[in-house]
PDB file of N, CA and C in Angstrom:
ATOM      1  N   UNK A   1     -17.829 -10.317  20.162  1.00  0.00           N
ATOM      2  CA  UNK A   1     -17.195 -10.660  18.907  1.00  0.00           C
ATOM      3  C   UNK A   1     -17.720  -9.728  17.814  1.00  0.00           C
ATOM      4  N   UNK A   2     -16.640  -9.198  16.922  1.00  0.00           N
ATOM      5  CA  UNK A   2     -17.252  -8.462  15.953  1.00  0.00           C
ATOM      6  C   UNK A   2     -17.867  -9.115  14.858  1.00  0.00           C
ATOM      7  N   UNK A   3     -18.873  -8.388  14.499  1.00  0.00           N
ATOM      8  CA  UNK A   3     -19.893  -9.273  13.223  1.00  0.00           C
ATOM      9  C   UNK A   3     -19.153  -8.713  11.782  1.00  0.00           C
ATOM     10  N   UNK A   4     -18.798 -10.105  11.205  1.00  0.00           N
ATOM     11  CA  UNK A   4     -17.957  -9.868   9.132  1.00  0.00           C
ATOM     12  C   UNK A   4     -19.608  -9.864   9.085  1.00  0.00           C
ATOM     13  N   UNK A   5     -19.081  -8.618   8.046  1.00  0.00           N
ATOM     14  CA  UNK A   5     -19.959  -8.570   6.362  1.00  0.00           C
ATOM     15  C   UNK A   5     -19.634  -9.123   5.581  1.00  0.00           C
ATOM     16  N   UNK A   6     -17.758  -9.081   5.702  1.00  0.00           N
ATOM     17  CA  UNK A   6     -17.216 -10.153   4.275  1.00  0.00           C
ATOM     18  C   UNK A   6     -16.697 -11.315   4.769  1.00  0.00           C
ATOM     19  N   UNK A   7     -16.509 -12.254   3.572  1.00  0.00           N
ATOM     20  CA  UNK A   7     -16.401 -13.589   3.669  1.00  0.00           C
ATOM     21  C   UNK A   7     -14.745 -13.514   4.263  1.00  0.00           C
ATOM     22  N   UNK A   8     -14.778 -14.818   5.015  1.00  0.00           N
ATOM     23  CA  UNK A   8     -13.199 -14.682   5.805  1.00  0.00           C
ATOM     24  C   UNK A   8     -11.985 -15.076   4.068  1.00  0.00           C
ATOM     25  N   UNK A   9     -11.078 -14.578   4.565  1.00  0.00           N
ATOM     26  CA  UNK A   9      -9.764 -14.451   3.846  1.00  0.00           C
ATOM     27  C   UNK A   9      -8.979 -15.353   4.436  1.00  0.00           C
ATOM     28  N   UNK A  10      -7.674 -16.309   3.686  1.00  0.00           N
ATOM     29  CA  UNK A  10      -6.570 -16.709   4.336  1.00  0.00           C
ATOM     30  C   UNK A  10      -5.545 -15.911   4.524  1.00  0.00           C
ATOM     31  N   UNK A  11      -4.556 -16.768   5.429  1.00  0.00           N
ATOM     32  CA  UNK A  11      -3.349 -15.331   5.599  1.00  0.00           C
ATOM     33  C   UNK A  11      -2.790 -14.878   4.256  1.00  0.00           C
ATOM     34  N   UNK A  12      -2.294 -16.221   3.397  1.00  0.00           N
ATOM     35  CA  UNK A  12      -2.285 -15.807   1.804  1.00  0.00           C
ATOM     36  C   UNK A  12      -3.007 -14.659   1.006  1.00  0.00           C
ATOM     37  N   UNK A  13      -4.284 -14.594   1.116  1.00  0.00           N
ATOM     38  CA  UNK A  13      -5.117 -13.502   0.467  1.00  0.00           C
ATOM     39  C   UNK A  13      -4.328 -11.738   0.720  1.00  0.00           C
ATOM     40  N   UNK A  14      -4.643 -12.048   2.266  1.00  0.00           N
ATOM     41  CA  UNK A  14      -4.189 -10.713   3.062  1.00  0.00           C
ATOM     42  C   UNK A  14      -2.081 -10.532   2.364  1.00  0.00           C
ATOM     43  N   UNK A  15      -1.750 -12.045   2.549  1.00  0.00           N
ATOM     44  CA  UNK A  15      -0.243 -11.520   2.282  1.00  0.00           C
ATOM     45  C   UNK A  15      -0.459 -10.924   0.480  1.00  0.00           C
ATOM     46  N   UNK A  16      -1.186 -10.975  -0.038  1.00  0.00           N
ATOM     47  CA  UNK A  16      -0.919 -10.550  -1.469  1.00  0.00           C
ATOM     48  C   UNK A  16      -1.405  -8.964  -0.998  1.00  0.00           C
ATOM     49  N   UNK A  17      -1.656  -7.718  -0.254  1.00  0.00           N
ATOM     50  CA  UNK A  17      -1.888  -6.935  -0.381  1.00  0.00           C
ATOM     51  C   UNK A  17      -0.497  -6.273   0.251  1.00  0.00           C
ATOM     52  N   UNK A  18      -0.325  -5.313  -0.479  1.00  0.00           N
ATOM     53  CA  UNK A  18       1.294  -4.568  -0.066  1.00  0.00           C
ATOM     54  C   UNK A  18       0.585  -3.286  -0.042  1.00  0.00           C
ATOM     55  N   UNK A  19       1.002  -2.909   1.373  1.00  0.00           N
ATOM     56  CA  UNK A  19       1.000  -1.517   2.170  1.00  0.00           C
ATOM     57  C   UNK A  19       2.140  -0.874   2.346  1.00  0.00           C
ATOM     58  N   UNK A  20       2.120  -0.131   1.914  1.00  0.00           N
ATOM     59  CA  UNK A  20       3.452   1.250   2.771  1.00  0.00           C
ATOM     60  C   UNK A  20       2.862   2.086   2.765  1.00  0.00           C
ATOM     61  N   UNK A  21       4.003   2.719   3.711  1.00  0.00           N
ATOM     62  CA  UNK A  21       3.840   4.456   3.996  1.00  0.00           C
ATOM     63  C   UNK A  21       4.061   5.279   3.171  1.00  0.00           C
ATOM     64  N   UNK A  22       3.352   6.392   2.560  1.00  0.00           N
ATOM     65  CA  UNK A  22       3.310   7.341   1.869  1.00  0.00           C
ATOM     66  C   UNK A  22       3.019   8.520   2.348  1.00  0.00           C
ATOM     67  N   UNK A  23       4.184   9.790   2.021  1.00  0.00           N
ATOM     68  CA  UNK A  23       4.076  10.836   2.514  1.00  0.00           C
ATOM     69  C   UNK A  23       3.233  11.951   1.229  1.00  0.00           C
ATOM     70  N   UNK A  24       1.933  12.224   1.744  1.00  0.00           N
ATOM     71  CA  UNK A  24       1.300  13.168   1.031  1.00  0.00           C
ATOM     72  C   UNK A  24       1.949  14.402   0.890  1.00  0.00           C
ATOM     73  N   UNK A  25       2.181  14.681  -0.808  1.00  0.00           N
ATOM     74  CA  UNK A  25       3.207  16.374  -0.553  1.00  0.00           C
ATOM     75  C   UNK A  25       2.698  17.274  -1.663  1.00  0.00           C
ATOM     76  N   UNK A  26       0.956  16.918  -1.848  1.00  0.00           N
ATOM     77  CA  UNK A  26       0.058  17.797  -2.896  1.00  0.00           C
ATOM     78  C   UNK A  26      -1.076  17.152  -1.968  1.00  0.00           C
ATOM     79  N   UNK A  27      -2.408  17.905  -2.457  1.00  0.00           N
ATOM     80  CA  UNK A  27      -3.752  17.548  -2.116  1.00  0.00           C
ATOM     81  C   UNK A  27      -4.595  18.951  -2.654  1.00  0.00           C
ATOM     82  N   UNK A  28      -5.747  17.928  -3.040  1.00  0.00           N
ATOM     83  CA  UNK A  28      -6.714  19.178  -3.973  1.00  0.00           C
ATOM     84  C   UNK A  28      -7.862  18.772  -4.292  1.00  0.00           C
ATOM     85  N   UNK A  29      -8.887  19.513  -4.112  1.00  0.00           N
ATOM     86  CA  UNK A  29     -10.389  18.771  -4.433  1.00  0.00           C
ATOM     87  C   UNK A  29     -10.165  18.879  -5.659  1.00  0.00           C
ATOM     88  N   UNK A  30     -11.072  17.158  -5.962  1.00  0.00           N
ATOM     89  CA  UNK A  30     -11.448  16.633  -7.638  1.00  0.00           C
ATOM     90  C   UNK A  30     -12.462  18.195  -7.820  1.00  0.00           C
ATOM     91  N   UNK A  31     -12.127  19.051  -8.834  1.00  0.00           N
ATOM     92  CA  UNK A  31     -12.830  19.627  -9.512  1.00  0.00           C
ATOM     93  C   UNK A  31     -14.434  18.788  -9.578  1.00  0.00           C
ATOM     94  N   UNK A  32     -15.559  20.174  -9.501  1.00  0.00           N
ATOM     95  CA  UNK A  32     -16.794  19.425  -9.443  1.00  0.00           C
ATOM     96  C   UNK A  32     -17.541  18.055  -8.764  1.00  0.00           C
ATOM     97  N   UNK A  33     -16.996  17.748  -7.554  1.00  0.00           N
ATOM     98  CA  UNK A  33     -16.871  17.180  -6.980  1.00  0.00           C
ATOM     99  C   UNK A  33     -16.871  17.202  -5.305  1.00  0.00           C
ATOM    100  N   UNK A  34     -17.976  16.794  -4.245  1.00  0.00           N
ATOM    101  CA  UNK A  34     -17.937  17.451  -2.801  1.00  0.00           C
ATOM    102  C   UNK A  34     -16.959  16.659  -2.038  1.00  0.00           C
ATOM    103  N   UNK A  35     -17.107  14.979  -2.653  1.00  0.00           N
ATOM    104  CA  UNK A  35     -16.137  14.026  -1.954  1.00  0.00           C
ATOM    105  C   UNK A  35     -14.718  13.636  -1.988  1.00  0.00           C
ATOM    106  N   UNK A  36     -14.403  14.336  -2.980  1.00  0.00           N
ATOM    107  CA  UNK A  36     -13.285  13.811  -3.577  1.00  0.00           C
ATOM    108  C   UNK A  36     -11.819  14.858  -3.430  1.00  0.00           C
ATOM    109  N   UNK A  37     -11.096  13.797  -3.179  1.00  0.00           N
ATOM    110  CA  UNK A  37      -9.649  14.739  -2.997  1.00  0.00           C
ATOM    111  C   UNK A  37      -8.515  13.894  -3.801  1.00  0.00           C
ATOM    112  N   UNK A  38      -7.527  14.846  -3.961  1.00  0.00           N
ATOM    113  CA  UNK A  38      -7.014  14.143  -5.436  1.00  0.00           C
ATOM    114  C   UNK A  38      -4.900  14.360  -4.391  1.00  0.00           C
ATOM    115  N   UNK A  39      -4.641  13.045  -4.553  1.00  0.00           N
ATOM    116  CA  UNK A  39      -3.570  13.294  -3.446  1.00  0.00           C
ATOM    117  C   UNK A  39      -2.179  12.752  -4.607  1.00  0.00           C
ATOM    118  N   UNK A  40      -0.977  13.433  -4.320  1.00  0.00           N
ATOM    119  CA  UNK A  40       0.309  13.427  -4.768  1.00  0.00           C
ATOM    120  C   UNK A  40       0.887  12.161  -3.583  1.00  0.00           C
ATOM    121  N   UNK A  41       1.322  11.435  -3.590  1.00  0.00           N
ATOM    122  CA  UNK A  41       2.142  10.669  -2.596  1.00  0.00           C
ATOM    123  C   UNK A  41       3.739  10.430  -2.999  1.00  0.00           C
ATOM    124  N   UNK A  42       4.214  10.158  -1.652  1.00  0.00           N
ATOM    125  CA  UNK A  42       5.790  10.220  -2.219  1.00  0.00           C
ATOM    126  C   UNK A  42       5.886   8.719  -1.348  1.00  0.00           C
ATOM    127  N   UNK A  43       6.361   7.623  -1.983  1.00  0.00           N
ATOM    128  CA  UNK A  43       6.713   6.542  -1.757  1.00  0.00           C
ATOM    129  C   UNK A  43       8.208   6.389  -1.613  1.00  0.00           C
ATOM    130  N   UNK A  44       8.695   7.328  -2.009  1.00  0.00           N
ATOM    131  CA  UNK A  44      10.182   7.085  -1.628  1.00  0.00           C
ATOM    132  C   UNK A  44      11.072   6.832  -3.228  1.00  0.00           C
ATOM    133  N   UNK A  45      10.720   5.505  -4.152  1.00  0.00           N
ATOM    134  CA  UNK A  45      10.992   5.254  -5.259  1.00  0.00           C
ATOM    135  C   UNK A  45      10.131   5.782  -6.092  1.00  0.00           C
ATOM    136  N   UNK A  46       9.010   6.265  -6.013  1.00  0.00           N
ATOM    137  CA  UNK A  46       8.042   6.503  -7.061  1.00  0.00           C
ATOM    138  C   UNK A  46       6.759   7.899  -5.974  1.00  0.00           C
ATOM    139  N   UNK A  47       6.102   8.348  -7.270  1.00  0.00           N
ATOM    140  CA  UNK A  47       5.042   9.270  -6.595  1.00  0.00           C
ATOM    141  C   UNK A  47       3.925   8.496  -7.327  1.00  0.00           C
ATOM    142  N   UNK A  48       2.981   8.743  -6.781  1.00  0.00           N
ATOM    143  CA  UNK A  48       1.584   8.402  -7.195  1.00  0.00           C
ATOM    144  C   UNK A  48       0.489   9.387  -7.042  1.00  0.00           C
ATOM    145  N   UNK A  49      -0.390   9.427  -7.645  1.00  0.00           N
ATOM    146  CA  UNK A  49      -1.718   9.915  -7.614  1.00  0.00           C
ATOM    147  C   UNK A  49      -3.067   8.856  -7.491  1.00  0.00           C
ATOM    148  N   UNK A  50      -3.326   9.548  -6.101  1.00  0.00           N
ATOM    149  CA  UNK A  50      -4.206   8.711  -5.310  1.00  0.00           C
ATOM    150  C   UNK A  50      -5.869   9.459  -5.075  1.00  0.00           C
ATOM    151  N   UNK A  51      -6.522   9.120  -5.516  1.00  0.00           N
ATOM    152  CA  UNK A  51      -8.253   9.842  -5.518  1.00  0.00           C
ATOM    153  C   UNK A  51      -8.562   8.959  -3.938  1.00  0.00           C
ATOM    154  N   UNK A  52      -9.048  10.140  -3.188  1.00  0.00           N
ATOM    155  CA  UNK A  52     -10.028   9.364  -1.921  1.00  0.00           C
ATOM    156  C   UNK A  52     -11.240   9.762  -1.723  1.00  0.00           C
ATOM    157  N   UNK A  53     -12.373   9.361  -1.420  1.00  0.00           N
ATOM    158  CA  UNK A  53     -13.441  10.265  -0.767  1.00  0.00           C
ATOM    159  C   UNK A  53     -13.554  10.286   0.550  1.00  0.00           C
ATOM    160  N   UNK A  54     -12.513  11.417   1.181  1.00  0.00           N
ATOM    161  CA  UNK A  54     -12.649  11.985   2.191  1.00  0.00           C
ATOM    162  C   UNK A  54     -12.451  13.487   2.629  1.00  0.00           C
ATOM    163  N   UNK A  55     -12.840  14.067   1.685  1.00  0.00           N
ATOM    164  CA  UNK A  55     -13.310  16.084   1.168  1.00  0.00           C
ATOM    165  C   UNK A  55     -13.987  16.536   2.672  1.00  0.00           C
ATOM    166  N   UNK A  56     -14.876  15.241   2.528  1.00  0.00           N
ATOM    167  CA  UNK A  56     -16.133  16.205   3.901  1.00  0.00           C
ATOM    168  C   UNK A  56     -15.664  16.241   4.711  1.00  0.00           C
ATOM    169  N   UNK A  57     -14.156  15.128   5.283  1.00  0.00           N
ATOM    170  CA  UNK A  57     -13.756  14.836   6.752  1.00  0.00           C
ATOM    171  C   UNK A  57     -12.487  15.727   6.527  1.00  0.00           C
ATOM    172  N   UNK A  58     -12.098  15.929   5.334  1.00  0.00           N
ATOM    173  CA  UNK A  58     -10.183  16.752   5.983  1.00  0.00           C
ATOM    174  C   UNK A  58     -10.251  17.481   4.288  1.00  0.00           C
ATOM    175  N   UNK A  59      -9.545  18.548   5.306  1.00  0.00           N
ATOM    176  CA  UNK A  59      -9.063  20.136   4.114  1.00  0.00           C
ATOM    177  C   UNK A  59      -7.336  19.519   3.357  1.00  0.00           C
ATOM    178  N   UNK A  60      -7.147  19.410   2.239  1.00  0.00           N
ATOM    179  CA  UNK A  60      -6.227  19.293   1.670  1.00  0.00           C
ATOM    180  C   UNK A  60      -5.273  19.528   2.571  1.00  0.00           C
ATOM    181  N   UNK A  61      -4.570  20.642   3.295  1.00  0.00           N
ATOM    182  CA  UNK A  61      -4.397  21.370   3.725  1.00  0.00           C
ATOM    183  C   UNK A  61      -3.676  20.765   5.351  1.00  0.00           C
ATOM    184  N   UNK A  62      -4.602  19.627   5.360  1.00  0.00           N
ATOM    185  CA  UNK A  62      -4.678  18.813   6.800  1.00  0.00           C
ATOM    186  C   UNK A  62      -3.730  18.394   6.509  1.00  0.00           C
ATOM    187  N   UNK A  63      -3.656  17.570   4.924  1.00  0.00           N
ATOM    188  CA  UNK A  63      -2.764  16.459   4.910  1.00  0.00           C
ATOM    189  C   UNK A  63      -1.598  16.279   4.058  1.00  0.00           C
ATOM    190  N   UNK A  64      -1.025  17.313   3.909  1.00  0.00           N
ATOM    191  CA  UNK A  64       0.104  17.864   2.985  1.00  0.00           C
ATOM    192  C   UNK A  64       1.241  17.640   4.412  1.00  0.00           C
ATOM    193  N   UNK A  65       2.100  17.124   3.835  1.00  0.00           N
ATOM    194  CA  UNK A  65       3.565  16.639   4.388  1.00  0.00           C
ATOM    195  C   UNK A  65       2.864  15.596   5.515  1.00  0.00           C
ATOM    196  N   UNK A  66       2.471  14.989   6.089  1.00  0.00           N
ATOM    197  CA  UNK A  66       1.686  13.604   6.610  1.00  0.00           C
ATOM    198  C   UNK A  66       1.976  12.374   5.807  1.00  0.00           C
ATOM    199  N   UNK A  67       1.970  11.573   6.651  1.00  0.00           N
ATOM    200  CA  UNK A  67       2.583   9.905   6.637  1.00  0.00           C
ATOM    201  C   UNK A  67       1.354   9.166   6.656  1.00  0.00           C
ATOM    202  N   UNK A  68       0.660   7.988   5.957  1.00  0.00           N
ATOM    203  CA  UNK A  68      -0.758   7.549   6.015  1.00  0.00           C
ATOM    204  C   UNK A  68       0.152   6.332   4.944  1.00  0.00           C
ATOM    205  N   UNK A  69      -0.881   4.738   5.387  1.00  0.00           N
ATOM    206  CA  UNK A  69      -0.165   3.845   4.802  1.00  0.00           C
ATOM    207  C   UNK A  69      -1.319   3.717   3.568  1.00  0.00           C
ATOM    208  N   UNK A  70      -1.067   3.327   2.790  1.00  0.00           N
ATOM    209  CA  UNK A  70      -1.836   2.928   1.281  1.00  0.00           C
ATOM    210  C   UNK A  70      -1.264   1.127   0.854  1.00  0.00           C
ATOM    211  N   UNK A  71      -2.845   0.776   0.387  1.00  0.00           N
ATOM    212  CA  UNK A  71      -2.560  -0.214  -0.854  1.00  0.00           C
ATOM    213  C   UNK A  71      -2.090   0.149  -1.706  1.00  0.00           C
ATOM    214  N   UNK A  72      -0.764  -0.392  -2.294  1.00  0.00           N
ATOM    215  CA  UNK A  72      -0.342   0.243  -3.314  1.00  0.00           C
ATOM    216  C   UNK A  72      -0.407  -0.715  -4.557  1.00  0.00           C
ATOM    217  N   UNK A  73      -0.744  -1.490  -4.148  1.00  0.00           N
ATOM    218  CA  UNK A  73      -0.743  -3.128  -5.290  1.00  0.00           C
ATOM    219  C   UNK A  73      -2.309  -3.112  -5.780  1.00  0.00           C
ATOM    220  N   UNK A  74      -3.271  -2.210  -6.099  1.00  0.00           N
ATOM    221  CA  UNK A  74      -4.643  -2.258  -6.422  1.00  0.00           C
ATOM    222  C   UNK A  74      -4.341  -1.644  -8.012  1.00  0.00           C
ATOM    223  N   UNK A  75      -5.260  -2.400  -8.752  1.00  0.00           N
ATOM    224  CA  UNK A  75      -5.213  -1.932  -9.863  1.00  0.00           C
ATOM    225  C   UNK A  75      -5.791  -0.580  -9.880  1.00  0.00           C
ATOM    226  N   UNK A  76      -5.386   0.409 -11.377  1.00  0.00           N
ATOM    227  CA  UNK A  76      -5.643   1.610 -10.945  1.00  0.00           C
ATOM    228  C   UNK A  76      -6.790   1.716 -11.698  1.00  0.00           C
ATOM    229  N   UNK A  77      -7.568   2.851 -11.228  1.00  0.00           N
ATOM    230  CA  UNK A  77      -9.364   2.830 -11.460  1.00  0.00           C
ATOM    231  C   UNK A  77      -9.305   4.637 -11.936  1.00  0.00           C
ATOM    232  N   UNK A  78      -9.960   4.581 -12.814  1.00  0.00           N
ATOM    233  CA  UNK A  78     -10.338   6.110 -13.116  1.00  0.00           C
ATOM    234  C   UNK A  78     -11.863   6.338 -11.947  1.00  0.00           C
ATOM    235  N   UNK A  79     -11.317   7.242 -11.323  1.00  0.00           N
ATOM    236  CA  UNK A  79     -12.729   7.943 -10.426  1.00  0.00           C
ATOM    237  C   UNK A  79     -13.171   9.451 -11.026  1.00  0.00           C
ATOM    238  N   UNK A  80     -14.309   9.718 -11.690  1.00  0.00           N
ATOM    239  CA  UNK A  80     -14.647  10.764 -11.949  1.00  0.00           C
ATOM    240  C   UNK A  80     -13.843  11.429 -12.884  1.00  0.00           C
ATOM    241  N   UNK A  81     -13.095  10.712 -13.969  1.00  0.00           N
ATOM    242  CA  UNK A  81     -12.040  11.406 -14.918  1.00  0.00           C
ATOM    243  C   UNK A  81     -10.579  11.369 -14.640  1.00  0.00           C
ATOM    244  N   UNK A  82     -10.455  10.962 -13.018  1.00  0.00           N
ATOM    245  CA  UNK A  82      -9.065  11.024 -12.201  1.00  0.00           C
ATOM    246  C   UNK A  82      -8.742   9.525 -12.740  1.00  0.00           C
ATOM    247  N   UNK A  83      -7.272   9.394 -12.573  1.00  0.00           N
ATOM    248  CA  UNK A  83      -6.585   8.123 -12.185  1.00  0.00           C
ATOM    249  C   UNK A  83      -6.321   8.206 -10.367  1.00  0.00           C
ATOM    250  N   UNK A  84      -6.305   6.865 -10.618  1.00  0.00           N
ATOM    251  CA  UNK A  84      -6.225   6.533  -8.706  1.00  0.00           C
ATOM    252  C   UNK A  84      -5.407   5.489  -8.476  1.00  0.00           C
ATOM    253  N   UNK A  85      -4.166   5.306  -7.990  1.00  0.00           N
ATOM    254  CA  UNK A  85      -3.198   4.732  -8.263  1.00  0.00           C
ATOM    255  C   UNK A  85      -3.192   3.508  -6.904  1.00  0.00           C
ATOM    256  N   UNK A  86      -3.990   3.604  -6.502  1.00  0.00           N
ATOM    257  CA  UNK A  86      -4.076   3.124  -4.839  1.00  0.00           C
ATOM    258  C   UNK A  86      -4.838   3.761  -3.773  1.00  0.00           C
ATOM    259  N   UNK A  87      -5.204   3.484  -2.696  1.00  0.00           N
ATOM    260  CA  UNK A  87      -5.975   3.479  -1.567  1.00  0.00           C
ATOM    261  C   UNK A  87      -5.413   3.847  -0.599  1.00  0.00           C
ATOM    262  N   UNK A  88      -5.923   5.072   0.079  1.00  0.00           N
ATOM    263  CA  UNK A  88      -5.257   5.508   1.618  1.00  0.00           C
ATOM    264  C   UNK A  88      -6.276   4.496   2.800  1.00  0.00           C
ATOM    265  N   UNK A  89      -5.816   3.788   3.637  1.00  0.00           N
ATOM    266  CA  UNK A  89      -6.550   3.024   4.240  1.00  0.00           C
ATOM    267  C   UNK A  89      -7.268   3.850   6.132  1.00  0.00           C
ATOM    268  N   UNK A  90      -8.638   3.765   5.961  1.00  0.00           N
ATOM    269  CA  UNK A  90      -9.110   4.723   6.819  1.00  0.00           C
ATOM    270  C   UNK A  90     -10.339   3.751   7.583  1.00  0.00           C
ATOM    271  N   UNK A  91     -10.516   4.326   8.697  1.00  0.00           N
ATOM    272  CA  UNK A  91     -11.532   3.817  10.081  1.00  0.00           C
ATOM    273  C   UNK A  91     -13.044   4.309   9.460  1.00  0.00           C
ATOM    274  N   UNK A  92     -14.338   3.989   9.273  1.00  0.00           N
ATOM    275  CA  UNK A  92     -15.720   4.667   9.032  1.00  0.00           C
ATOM    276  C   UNK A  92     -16.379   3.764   9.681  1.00  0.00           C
ATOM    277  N   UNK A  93     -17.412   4.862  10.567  1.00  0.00           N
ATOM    278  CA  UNK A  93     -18.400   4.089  11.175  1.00  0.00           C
ATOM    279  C   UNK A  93     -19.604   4.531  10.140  1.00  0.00           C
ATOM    280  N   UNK A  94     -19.735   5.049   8.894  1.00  0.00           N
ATOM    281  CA  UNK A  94     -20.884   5.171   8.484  1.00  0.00           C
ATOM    282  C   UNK A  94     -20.837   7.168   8.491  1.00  0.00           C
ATOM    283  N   UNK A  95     -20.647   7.409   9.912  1.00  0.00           N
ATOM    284  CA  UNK A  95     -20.400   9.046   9.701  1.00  0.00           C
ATOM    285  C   UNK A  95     -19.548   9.788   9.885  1.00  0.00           C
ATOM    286  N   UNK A  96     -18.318   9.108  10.276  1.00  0.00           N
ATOM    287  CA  UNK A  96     -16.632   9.827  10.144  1.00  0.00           C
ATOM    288  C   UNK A  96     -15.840   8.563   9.749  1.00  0.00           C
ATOM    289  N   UNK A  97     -15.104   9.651   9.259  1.00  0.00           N
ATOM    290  CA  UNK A  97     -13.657   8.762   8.896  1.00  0.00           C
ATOM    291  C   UNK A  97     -12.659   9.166   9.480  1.00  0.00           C
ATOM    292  N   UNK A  98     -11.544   8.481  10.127  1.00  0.00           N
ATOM    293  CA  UNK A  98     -10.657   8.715  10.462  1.00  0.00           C
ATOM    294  C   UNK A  98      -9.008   7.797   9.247  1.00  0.00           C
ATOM    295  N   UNK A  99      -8.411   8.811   8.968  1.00  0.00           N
ATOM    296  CA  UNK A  99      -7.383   7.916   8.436  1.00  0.00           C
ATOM    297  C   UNK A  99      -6.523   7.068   9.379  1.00  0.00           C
ATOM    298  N   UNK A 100      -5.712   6.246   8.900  1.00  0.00           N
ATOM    299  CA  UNK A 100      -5.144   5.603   9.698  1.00  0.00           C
ATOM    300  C   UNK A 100      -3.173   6.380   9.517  1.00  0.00           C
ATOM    301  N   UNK A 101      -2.572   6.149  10.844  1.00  0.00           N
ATOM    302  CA  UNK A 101      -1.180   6.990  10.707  1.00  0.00           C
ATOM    303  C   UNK A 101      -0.206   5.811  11.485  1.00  0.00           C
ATOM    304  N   UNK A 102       0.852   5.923  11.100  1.00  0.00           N
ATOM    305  CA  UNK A 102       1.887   5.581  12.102  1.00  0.00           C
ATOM    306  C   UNK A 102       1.931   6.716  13.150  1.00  0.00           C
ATOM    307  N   UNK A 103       2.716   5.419  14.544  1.00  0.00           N
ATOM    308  CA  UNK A 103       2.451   6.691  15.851  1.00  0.00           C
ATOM    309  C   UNK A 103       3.924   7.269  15.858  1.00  0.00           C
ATOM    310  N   UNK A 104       5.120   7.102  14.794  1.00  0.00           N
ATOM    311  CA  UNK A 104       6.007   7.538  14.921  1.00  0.00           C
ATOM    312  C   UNK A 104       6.677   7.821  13.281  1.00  0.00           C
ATOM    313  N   UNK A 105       7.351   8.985  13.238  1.00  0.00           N
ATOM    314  CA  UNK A 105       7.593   9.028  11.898  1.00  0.00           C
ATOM    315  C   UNK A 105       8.471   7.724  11.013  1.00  0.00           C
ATOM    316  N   UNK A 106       8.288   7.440  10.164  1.00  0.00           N
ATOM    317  CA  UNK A 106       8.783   6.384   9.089  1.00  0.00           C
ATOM    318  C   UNK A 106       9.225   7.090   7.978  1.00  0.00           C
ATOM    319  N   UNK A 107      10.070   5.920   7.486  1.00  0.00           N
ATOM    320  CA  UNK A 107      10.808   6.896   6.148  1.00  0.00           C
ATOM    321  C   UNK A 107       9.340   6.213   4.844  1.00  0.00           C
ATOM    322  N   UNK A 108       9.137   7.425   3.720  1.00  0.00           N
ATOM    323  CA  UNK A 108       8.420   6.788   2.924  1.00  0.00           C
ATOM    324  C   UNK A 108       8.593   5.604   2.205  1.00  0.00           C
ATOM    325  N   UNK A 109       7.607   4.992   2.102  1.00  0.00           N
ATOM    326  CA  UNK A 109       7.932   3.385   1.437  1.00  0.00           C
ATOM    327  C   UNK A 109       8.338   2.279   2.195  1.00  0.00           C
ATOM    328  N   UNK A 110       7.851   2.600   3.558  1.00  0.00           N
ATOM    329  CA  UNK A 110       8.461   1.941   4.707  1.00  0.00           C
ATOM    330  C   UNK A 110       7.396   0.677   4.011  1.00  0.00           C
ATOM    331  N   UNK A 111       7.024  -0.473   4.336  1.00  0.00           N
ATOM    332  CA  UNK A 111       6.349  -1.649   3.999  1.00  0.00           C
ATOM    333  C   UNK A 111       5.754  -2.088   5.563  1.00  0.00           C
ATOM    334  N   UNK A 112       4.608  -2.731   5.163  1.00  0.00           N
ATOM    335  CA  UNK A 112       3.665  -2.270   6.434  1.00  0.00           C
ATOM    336  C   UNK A 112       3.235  -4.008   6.587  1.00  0.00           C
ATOM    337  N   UNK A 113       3.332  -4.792   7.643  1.00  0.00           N
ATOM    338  CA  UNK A 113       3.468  -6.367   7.872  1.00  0.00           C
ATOM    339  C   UNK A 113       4.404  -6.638   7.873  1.00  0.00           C
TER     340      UNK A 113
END
């Protein structure tokens, strides 16, 4: 059985978080900054600008025209001077990250649950 750090959630909690697919179609390190990557997303109805810290694990470069699902319902947070419009949702054991993908292409803004 896997061991929570966090306190359990109802299905309610989890249903208030809205995921879709977003197709990354910019990416660029946060100026002055080793962790940080500063991402364009295309949701289909809207674009966003999304801050992640994952610089050390993937080159901009990786993830330009790529499909990756995001919270898009998080309030938005200035990181380091950036706005951050939402969360790309990713795997860490502590020393990699892996993002998470659909195994087949989706149209952007697809809704994820």
């Amino acid at each position: 059985m896997v061991k929570l750090n966090k306190p359990m959630i109802t299905f309610e909690d989890f249903e208030k978080l809205q995921i879709r697919i977003g197709l990354i179609v910019e990416a660029e390190k946060v100026e002055g900054t080793d962790k940080l990557l500063k991402l364009q997303v295309d949701f289909k109805d809207e674009k966003r600008q999304i801050v992640s810290g994952i610089a050390q694990f993937y080159k901009p470069k990786q993830l330009v025209g790529k499909e990756f699902p995001f919270v898009v319902n998080l309030e938005p947070r200035i990181i380091r001077g950036v706005e951050s419009q939402g969360m790309i949702l990713a795997i860490s054991n502590g020393e990699k990250v892996v993002l998470l993908k659909p195994q087949k292409k989706v149209p952007p803004g697809s809704s994820v649950g």
